[in-house]
PDB file of N, CA and C in Angstrom:
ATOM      1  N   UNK A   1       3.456  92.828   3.954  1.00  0.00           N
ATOM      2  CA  UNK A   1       3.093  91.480   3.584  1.00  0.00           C
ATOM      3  C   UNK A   1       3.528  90.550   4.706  1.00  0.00           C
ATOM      4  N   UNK A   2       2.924  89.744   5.254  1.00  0.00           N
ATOM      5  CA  UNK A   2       3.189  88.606   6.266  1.00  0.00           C
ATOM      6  C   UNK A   2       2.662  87.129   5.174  1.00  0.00           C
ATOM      7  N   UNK A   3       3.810  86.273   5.253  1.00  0.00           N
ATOM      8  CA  UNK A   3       3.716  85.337   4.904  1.00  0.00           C
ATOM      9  C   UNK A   3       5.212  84.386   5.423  1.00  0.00           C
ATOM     10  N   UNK A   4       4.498  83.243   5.485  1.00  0.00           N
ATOM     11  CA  UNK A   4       5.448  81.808   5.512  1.00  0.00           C
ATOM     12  C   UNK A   4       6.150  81.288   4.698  1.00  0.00           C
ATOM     13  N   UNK A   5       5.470  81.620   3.590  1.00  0.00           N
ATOM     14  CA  UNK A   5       6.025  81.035   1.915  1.00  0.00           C
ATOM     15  C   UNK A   5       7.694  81.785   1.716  1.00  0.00           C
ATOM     16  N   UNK A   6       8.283  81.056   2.351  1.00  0.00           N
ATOM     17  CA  UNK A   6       9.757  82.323   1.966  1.00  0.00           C
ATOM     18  C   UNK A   6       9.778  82.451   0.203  1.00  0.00           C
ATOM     19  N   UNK A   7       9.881  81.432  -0.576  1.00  0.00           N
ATOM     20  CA  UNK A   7       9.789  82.331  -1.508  1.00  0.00           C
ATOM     21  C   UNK A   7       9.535  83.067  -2.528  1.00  0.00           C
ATOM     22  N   UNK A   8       8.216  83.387  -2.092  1.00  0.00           N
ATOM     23  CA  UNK A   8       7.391  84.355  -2.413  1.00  0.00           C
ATOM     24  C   UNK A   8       7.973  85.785  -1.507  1.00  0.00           C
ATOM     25  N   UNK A   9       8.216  85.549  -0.522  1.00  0.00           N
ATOM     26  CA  UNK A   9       8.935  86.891   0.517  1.00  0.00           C
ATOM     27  C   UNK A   9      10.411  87.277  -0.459  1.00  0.00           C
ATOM     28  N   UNK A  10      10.804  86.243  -0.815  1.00  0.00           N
ATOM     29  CA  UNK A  10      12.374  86.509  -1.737  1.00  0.00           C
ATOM     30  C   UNK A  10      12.018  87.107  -2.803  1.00  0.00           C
ATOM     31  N   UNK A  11      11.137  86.746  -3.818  1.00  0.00           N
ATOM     32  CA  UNK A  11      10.447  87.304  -4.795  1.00  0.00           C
ATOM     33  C   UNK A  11       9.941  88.550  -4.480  1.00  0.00           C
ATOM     34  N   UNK A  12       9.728  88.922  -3.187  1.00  0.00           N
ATOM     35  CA  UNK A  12       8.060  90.176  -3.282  1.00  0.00           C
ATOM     36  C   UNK A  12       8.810  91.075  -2.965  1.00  0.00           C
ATOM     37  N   UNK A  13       9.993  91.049  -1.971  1.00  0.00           N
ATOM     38  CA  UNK A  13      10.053  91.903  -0.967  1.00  0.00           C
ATOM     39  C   UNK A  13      11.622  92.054  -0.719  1.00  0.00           C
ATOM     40  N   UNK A  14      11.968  93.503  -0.699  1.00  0.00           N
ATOM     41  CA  UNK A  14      13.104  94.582  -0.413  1.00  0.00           C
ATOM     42  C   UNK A  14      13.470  94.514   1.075  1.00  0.00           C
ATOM     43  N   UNK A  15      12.928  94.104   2.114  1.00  0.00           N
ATOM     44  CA  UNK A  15      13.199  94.430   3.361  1.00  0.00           C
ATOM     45  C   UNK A  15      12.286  93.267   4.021  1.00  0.00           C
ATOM     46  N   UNK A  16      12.718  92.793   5.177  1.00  0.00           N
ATOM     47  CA  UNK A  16      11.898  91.354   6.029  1.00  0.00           C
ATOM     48  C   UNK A  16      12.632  92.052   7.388  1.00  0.00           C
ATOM     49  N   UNK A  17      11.219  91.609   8.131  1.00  0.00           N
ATOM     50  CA  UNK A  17      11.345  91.463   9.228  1.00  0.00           C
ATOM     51  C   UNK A  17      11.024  90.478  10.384  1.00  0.00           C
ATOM     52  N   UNK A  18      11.733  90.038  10.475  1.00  0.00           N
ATOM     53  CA  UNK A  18      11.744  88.503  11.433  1.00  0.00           C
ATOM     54  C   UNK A  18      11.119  88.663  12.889  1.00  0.00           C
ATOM     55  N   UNK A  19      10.090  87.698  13.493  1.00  0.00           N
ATOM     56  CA  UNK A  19       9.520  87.763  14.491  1.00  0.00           C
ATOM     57  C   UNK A  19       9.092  86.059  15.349  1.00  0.00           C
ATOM     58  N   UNK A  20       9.767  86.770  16.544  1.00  0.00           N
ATOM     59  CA  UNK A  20      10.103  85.114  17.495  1.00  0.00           C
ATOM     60  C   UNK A  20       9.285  85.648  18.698  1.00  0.00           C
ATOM     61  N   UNK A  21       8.456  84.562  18.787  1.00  0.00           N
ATOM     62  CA  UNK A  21       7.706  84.580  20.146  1.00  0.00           C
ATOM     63  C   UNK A  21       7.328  86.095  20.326  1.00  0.00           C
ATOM     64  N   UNK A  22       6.209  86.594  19.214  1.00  0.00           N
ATOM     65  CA  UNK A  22       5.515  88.217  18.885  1.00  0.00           C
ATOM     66  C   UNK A  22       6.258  88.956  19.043  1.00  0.00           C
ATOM     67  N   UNK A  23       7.872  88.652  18.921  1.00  0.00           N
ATOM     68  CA  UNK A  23       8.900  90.367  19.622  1.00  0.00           C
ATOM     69  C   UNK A  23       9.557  89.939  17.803  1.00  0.00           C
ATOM     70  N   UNK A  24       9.662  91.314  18.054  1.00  0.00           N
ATOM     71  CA  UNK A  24      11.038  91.612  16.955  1.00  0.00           C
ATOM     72  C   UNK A  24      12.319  91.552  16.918  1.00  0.00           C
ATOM     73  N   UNK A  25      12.925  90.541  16.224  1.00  0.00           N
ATOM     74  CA  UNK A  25      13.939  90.128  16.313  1.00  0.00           C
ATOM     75  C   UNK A  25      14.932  90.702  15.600  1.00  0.00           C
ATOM     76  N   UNK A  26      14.783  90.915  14.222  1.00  0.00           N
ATOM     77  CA  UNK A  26      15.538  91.616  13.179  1.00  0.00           C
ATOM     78  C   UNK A  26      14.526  92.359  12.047  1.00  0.00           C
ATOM     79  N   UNK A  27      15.561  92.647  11.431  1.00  0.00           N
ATOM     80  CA  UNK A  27      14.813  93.551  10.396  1.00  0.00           C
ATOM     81  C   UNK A  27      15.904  93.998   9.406  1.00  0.00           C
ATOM     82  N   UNK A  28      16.009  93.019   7.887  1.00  0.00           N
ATOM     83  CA  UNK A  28      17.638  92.746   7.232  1.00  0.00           C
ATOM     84  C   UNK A  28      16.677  93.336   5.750  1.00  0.00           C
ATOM     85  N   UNK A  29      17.516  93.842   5.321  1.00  0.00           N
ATOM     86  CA  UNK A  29      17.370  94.330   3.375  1.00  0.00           C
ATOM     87  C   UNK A  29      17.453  92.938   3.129  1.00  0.00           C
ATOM     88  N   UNK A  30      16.931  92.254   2.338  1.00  0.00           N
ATOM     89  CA  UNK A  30      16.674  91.453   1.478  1.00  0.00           C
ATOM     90  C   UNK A  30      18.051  91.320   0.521  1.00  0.00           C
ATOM     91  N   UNK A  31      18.830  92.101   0.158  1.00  0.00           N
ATOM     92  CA  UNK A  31      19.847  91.945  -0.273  1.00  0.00           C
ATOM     93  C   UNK A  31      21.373  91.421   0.695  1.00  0.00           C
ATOM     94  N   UNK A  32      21.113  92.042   1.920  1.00  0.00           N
ATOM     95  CA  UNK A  32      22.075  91.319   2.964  1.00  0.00           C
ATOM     96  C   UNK A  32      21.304  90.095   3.231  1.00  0.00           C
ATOM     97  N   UNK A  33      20.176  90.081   3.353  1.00  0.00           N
ATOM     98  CA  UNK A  33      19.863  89.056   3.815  1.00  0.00           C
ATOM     99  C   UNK A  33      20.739  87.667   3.280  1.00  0.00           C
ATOM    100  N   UNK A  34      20.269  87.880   1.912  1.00  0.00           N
ATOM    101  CA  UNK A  34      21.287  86.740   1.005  1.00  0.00           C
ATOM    102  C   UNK A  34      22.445  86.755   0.858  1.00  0.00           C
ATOM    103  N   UNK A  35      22.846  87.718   1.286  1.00  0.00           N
ATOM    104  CA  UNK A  35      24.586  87.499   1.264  1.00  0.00           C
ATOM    105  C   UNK A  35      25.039  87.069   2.397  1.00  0.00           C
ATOM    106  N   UNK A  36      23.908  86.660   3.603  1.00  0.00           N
ATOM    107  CA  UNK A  36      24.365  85.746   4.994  1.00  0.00           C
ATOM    108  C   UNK A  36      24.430  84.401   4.531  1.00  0.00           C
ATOM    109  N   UNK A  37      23.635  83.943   3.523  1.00  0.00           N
ATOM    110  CA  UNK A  37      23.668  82.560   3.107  1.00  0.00           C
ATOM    111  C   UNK A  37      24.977  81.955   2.978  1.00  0.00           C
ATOM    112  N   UNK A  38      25.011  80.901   3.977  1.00  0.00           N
ATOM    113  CA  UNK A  38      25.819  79.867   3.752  1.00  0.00           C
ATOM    114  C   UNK A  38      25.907  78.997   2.082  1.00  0.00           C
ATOM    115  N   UNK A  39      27.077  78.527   2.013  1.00  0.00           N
ATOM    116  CA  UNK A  39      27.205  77.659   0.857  1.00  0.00           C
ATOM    117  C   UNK A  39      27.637  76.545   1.162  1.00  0.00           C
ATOM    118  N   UNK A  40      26.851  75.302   0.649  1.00  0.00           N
ATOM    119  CA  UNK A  40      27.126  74.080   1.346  1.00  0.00           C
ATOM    120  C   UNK A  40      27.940  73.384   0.199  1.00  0.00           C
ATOM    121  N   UNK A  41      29.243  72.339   0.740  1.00  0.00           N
ATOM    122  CA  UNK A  41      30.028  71.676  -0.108  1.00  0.00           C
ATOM    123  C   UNK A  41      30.171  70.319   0.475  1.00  0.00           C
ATOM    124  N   UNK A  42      30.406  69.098  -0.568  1.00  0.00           N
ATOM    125  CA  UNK A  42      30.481  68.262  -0.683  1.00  0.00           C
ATOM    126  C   UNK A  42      31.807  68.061  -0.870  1.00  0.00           C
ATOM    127  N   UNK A  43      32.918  67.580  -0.324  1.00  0.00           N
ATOM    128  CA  UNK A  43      34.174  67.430  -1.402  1.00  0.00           C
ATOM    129  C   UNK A  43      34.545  65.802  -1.314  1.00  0.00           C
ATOM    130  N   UNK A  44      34.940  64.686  -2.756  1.00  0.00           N
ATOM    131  CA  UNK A  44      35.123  63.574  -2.659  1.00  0.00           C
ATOM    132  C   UNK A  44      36.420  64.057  -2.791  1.00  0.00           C
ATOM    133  N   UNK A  45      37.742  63.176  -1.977  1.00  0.00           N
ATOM    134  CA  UNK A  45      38.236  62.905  -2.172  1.00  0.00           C
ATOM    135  C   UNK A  45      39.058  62.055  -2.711  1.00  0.00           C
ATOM    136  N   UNK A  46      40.573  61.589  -3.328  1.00  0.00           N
ATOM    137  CA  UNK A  46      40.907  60.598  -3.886  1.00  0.00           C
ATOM    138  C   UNK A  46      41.108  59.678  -2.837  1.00  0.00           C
ATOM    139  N   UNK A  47      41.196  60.040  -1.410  1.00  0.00           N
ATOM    140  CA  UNK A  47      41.585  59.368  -0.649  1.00  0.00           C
ATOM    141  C   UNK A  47      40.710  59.209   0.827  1.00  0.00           C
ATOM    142  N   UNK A  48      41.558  58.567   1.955  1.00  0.00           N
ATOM    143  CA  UNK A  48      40.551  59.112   2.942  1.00  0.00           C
ATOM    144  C   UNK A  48      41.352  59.648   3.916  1.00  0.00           C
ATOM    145  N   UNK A  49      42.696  59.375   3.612  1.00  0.00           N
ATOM    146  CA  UNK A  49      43.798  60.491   4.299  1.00  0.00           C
ATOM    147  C   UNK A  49      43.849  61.693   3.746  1.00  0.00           C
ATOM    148  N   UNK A  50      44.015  61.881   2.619  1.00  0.00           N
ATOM    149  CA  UNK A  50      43.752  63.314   1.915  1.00  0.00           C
ATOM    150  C   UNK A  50      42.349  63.877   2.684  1.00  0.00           C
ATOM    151  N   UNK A  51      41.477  63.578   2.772  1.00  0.00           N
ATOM    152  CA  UNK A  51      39.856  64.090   3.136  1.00  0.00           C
ATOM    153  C   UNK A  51      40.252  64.600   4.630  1.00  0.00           C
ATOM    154  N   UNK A  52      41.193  63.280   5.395  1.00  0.00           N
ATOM    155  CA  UNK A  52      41.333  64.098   6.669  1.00  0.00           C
ATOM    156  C   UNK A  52      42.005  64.482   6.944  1.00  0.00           C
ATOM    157  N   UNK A  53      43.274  64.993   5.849  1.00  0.00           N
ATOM    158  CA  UNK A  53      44.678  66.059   6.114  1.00  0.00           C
ATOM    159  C   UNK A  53      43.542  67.162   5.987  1.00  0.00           C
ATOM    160  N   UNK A  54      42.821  67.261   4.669  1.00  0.00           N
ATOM    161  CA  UNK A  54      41.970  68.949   4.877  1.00  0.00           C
ATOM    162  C   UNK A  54      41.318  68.984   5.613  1.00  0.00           C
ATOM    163  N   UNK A  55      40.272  67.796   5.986  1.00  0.00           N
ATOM    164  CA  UNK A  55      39.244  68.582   7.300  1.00  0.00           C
ATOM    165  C   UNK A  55      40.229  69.031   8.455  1.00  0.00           C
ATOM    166  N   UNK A  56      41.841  68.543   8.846  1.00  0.00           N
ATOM    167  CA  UNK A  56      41.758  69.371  10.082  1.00  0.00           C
ATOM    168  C   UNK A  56      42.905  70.386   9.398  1.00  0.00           C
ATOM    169  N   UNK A  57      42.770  70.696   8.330  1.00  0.00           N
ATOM    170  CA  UNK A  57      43.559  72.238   8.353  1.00  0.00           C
ATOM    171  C   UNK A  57      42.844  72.967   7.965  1.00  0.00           C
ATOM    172  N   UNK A  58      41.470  72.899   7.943  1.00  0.00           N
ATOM    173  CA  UNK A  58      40.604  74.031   7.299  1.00  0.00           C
ATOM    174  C   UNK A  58      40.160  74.302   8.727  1.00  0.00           C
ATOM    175  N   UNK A  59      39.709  75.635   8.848  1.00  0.00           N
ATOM    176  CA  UNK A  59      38.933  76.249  10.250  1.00  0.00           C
ATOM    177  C   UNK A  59      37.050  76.272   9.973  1.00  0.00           C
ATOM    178  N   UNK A  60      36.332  75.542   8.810  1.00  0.00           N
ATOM    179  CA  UNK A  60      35.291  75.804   8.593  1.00  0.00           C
ATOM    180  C   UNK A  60      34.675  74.803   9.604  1.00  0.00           C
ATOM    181  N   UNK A  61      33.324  74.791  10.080  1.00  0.00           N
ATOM    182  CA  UNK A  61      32.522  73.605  10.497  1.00  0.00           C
ATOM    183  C   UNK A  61      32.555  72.573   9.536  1.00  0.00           C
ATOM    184  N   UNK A  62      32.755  71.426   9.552  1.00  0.00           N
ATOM    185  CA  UNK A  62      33.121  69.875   8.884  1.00  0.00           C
ATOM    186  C   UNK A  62      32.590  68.460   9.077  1.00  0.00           C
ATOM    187  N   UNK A  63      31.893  67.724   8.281  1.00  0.00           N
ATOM    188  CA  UNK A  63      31.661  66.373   8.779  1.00  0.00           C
ATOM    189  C   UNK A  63      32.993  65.876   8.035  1.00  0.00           C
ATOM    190  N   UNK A  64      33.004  64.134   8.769  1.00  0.00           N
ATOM    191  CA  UNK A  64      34.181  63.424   7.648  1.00  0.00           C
ATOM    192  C   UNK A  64      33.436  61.981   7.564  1.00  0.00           C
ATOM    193  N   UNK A  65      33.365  61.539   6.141  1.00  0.00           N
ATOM    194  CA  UNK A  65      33.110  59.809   6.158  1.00  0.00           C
ATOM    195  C   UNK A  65      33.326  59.396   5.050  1.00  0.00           C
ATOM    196  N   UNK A  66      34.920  58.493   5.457  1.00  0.00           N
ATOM    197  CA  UNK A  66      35.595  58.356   4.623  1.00  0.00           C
ATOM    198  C   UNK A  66      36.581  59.266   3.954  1.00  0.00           C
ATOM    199  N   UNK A  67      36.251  59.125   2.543  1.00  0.00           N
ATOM    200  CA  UNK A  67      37.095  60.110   1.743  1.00  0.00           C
ATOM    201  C   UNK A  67      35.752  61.527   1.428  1.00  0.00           C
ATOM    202  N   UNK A  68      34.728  61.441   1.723  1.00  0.00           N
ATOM    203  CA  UNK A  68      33.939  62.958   1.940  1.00  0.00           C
ATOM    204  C   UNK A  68      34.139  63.837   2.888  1.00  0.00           C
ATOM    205  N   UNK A  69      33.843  64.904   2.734  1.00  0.00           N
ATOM    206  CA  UNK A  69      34.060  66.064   3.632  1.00  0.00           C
ATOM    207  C   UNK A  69      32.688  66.798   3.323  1.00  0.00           C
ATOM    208  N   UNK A  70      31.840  67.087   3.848  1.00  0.00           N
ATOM    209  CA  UNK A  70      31.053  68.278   3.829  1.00  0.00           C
ATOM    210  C   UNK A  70      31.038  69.413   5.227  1.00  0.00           C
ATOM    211  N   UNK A  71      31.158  70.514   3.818  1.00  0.00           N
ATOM    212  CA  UNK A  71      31.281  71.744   5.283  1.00  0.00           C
ATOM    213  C   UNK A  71      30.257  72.869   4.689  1.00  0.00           C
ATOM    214  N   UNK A  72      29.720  73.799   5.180  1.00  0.00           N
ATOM    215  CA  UNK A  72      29.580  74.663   4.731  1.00  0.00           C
ATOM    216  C   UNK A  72      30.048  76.057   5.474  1.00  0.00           C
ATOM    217  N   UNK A  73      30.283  77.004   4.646  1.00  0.00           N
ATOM    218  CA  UNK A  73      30.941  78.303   4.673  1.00  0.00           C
ATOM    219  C   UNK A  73      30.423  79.900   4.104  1.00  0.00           C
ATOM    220  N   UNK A  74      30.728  80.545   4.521  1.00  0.00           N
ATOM    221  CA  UNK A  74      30.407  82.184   4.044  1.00  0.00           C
ATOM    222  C   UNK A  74      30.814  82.277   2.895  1.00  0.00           C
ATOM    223  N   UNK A  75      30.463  83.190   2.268  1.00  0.00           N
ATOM    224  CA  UNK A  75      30.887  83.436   0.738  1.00  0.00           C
ATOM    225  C   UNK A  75      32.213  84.494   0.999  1.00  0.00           C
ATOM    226  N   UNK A  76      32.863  85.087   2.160  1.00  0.00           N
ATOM    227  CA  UNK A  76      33.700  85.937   2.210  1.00  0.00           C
ATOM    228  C   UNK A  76      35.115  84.658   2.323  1.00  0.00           C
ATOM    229  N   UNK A  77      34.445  83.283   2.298  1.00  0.00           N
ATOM    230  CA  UNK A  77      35.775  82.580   2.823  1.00  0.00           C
ATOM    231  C   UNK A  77      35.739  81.302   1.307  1.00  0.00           C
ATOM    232  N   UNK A  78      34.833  81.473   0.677  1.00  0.00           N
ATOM    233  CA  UNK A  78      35.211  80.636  -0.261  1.00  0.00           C
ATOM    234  C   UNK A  78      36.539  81.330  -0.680  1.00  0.00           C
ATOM    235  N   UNK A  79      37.230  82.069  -1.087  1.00  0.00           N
ATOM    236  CA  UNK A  79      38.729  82.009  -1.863  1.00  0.00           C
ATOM    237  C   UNK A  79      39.657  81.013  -0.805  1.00  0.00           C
ATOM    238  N   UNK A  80      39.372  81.320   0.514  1.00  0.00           N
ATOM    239  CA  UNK A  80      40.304  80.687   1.262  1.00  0.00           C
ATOM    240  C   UNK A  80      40.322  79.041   0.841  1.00  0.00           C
ATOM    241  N   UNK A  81      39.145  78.349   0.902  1.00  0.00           N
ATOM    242  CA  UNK A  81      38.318  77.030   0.503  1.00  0.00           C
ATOM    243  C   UNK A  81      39.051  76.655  -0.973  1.00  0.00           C
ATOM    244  N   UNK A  82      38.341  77.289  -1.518  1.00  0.00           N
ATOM    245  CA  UNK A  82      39.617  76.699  -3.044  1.00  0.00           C
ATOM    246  C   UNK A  82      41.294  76.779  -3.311  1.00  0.00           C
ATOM    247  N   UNK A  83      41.224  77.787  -2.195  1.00  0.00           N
ATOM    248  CA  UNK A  83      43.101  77.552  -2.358  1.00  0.00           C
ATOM    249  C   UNK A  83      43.371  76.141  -1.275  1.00  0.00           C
ATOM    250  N   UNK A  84      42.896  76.169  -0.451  1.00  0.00           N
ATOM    251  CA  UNK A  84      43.307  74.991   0.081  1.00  0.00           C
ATOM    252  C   UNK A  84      42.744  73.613  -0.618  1.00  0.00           C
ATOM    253  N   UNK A  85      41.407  73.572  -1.060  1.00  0.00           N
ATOM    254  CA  UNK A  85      41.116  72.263  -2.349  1.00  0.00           C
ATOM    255  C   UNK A  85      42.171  72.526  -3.265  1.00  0.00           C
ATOM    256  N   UNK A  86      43.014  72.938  -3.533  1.00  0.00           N
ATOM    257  CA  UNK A  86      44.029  73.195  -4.900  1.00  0.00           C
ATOM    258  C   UNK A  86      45.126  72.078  -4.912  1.00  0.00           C
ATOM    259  N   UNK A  87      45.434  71.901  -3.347  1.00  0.00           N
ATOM    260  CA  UNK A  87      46.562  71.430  -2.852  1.00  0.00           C
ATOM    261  C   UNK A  87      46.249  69.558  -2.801  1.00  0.00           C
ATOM    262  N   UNK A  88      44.727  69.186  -3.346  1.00  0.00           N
ATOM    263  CA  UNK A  88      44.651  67.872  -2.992  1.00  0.00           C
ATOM    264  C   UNK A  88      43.886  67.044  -4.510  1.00  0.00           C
ATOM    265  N   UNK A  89      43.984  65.828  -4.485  1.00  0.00           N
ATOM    266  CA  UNK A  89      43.253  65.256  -6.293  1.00  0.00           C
ATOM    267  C   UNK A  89      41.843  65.022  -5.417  1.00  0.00           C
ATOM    268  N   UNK A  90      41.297  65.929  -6.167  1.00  0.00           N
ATOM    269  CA  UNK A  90      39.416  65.556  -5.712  1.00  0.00           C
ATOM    270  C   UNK A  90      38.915  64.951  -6.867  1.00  0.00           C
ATOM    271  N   UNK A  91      37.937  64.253  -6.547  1.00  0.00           N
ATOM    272  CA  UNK A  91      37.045  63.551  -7.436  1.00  0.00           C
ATOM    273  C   UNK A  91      35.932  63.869  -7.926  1.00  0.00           C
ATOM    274  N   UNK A  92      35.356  64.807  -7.013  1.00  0.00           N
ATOM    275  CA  UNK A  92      34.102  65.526  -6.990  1.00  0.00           C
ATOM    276  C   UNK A  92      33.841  66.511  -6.330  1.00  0.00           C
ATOM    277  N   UNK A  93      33.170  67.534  -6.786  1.00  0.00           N
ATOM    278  CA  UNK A  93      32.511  68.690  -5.545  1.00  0.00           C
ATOM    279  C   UNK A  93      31.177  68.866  -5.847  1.00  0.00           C
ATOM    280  N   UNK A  94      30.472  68.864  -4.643  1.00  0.00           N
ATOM    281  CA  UNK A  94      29.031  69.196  -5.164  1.00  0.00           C
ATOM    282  C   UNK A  94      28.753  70.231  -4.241  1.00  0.00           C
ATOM    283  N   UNK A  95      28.055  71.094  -4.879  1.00  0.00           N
ATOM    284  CA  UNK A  95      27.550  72.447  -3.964  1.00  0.00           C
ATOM    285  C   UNK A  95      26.403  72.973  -4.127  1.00  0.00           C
ATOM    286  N   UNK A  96      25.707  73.278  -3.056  1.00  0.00           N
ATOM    287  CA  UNK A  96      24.055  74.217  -2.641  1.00  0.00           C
ATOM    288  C   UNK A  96      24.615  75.264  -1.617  1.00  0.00           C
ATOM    289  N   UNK A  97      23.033  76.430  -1.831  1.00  0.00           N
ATOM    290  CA  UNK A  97      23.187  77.276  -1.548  1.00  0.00           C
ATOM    291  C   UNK A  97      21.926  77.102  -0.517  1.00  0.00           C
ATOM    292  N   UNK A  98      22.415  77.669   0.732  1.00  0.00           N
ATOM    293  CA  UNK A  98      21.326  77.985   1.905  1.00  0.00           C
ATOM    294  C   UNK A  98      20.259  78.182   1.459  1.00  0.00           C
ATOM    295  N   UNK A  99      18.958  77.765   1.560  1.00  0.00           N
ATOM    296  CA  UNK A  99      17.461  78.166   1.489  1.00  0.00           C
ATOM    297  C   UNK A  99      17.694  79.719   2.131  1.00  0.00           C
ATOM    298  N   UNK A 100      16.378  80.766   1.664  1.00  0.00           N
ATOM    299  CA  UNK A 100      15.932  81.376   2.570  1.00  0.00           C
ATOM    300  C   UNK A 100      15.510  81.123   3.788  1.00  0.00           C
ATOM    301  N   UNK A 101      14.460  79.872   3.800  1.00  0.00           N
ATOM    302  CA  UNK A 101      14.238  79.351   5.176  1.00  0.00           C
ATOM    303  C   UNK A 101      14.803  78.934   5.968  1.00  0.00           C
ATOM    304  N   UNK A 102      16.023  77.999   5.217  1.00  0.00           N
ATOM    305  CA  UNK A 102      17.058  77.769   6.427  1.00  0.00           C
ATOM    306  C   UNK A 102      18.084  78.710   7.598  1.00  0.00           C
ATOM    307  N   UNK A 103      18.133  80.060   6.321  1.00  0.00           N
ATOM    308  CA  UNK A 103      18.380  80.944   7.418  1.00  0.00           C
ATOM    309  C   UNK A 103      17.337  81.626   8.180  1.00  0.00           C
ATOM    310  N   UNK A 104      16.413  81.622   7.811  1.00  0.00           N
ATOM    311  CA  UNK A 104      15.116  82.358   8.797  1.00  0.00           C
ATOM    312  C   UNK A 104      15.715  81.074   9.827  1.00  0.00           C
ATOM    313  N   UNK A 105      15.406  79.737  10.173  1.00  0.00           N
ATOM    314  CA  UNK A 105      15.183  78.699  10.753  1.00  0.00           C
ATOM    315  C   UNK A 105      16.396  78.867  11.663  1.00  0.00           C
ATOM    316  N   UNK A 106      18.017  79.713  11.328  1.00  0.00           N
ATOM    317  CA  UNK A 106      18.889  79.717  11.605  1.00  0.00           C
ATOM    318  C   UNK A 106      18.507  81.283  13.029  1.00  0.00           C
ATOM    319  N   UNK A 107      17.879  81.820  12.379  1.00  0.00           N
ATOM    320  CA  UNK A 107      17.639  83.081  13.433  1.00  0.00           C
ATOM    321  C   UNK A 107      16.296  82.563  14.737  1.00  0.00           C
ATOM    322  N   UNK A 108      16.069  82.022  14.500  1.00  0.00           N
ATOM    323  CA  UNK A 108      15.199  81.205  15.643  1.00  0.00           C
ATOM    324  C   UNK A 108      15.831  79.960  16.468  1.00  0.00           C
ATOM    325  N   UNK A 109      16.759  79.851  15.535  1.00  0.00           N
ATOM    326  CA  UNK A 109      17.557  78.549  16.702  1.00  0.00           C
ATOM    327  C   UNK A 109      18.663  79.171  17.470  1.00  0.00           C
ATOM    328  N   UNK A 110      19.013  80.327  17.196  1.00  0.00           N
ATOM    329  CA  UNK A 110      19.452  81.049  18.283  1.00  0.00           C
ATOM    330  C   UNK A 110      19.109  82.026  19.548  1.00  0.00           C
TER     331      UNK A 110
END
């Protein structure tokens, strides 16, 4: 099956194979595939010193504005992520999960 529609490819299909400029690039099980997905977080803080004591003790990629933090991370490092949110009064967390496309989009921008 060749298609654009990722997900219909998430739906259809056991195995994908990715192709950049007619060469073959990869070729991932559909089940790893999704377990590369990033998880994106939002965190409000109570503060905006609290927001930037954690952004610089966490090692994840990070924006800061204000008392928000958004980072996103691997699913092998969320435990690390909530033990360190444990340590601060948040107000909010909001969280998404990587598109399929965004990681296809992620293997072409490299």
């Amino acid at each position: 099956m060749s298609s654009h529609i990722f997900e219909e490819v998430e739906k259809t299909c056991d195995r994908t194979a990715i192709l950049k400029d007619g060469k073959l690039i990869a070729i991932e099980n559909m089940e790893e595939l999704k377990s590369k997905k990033n998880k994106n977080f939002e965190v409000v803080f109570k503060t905006n010193e609290e927001a930037l004591n954690f952004k610089n003790k966490i090692s994840f990629k990070s924006e800061l504005n204000n008392n928000i933090v958004k980072l996103s991370i691997i699913n092998n490092e969320i435990n690390n992520f909530i033990k360190e949110l444990s340590n601060y009064d948040i107000l909010d967390i909001n969280s998404s999960t990587q598109t399929l496309e965004e990681l296809f989009l992620h293997f072409y921008s490299n």
